[in-house]
C-alpha atoms as a PDB file:
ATOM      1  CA  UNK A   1      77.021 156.551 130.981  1.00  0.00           C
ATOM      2  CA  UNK A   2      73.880 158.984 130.240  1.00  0.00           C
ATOM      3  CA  UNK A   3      70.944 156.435 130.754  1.00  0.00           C
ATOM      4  CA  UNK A   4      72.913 156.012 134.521  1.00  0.00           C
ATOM      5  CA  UNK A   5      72.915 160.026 134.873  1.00  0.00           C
ATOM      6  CA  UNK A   6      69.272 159.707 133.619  1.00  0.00           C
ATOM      7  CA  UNK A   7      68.202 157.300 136.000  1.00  0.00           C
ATOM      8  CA  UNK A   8      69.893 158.675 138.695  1.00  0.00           C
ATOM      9  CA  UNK A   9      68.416 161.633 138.129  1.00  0.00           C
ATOM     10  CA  UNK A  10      64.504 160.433 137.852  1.00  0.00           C
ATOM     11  CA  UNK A  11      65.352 158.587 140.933  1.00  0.00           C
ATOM     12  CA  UNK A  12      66.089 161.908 142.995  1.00  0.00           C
ATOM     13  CA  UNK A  13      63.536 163.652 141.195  1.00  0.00           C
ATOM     14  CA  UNK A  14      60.477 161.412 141.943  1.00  0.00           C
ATOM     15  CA  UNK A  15      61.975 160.628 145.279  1.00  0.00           C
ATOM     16  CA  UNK A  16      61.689 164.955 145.951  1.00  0.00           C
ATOM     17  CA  UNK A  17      58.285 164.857 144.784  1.00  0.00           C
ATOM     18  CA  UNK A  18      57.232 161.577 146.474  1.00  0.00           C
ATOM     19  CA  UNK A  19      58.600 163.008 150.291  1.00  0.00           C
ATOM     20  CA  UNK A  20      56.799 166.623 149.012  1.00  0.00           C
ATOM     21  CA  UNK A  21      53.583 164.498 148.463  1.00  0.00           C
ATOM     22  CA  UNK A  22      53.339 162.338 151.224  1.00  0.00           C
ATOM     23  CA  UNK A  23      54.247 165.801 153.895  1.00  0.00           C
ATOM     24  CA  UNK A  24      56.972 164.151 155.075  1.00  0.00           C
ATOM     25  CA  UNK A  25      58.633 166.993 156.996  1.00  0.00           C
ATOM     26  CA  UNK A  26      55.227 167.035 158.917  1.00  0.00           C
ATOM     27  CA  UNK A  27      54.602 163.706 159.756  1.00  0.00           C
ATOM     28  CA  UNK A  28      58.607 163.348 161.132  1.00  0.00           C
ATOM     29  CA  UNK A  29      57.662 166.973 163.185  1.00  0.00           C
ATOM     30  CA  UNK A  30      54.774 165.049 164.499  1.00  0.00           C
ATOM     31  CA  UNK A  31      56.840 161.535 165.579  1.00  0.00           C
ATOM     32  CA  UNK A  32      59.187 163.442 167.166  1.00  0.00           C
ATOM     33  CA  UNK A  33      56.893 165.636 169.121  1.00  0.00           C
ATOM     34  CA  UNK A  34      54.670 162.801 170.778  1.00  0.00           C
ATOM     35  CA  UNK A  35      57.834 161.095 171.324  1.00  0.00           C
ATOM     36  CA  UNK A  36      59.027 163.934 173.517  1.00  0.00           C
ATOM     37  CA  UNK A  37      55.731 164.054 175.210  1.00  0.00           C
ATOM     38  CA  UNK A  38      55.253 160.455 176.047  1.00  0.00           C
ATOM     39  CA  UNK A  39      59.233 160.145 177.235  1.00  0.00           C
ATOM     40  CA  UNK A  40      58.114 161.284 181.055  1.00  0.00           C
ATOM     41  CA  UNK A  41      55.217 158.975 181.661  1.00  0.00           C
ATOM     42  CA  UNK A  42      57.243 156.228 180.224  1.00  0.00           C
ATOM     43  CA  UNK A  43      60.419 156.791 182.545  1.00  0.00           C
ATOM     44  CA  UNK A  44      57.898 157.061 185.216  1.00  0.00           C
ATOM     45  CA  UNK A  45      56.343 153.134 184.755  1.00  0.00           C
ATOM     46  CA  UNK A  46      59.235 152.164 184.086  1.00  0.00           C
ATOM     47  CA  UNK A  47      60.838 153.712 187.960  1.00  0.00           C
ATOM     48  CA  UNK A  48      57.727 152.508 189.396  1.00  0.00           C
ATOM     49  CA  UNK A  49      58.054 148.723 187.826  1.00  0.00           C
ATOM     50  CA  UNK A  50      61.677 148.616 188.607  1.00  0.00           C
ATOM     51  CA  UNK A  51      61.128 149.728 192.010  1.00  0.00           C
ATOM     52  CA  UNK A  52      58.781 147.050 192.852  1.00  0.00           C
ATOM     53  CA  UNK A  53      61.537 145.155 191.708  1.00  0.00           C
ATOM     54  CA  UNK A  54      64.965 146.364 192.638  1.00  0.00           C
ATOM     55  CA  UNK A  55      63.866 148.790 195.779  1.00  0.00           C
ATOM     56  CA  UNK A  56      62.515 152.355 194.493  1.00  0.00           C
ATOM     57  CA  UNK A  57      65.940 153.988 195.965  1.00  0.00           C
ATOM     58  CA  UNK A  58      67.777 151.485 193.756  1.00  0.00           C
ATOM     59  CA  UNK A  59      65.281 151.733 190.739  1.00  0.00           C
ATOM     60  CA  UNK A  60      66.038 156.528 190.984  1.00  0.00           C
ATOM     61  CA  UNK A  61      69.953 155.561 191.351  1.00  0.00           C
ATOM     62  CA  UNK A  62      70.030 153.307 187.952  1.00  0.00           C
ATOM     63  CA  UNK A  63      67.783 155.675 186.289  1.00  0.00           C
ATOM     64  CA  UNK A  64      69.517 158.810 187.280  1.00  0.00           C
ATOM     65  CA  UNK A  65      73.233 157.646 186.248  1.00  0.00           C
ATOM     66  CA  UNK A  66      71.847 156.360 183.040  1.00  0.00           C
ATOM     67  CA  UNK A  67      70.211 160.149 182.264  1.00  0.00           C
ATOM     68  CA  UNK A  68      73.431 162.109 183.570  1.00  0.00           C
ATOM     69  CA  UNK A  69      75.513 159.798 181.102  1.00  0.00           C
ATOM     70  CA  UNK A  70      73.202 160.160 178.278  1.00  0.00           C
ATOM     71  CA  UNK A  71      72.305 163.745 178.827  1.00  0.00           C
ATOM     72  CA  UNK A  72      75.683 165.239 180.920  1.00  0.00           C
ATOM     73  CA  UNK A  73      76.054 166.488 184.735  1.00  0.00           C
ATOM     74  CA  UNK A  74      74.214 169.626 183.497  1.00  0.00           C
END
């Protein structure tokens, strides 16, 4: 039973240092930030694509109920 609480415990440890090491908590700031920044000019190609194909109106219907359901009528 002690060489599992060992190992377990090594694990964590150089798992800690390893995410300390590589700056995780900086690179994950910096995913999430350019994928909030890129979100509008891809929902725009993607209305302007699907309006070419479905009829813009029908392309800013689709796109708006899907947003309202994902985000609420707020």
């Amino acid at each position: 039973m002690r060489p599992l609480i060992t190992d377990t415990w090594n694990l964590v440890r150089e798992s800690a240092v390893g995410f300390v090491n590589d700056n995780a908590l900086s690179l994950g700031a910096a995913i999430a930030f350019y994928a909030t920044t890129s979100l509008a000019p891809i929902l725009l190609i993607v209305v302007a694509i699907a309006g070419l194909a479905f009829g813009h109106e029908a392309a800013q219907v689709a796109l708006s109920a899907q947003l309202s359901g994902l985000m609420g009528p707020e």
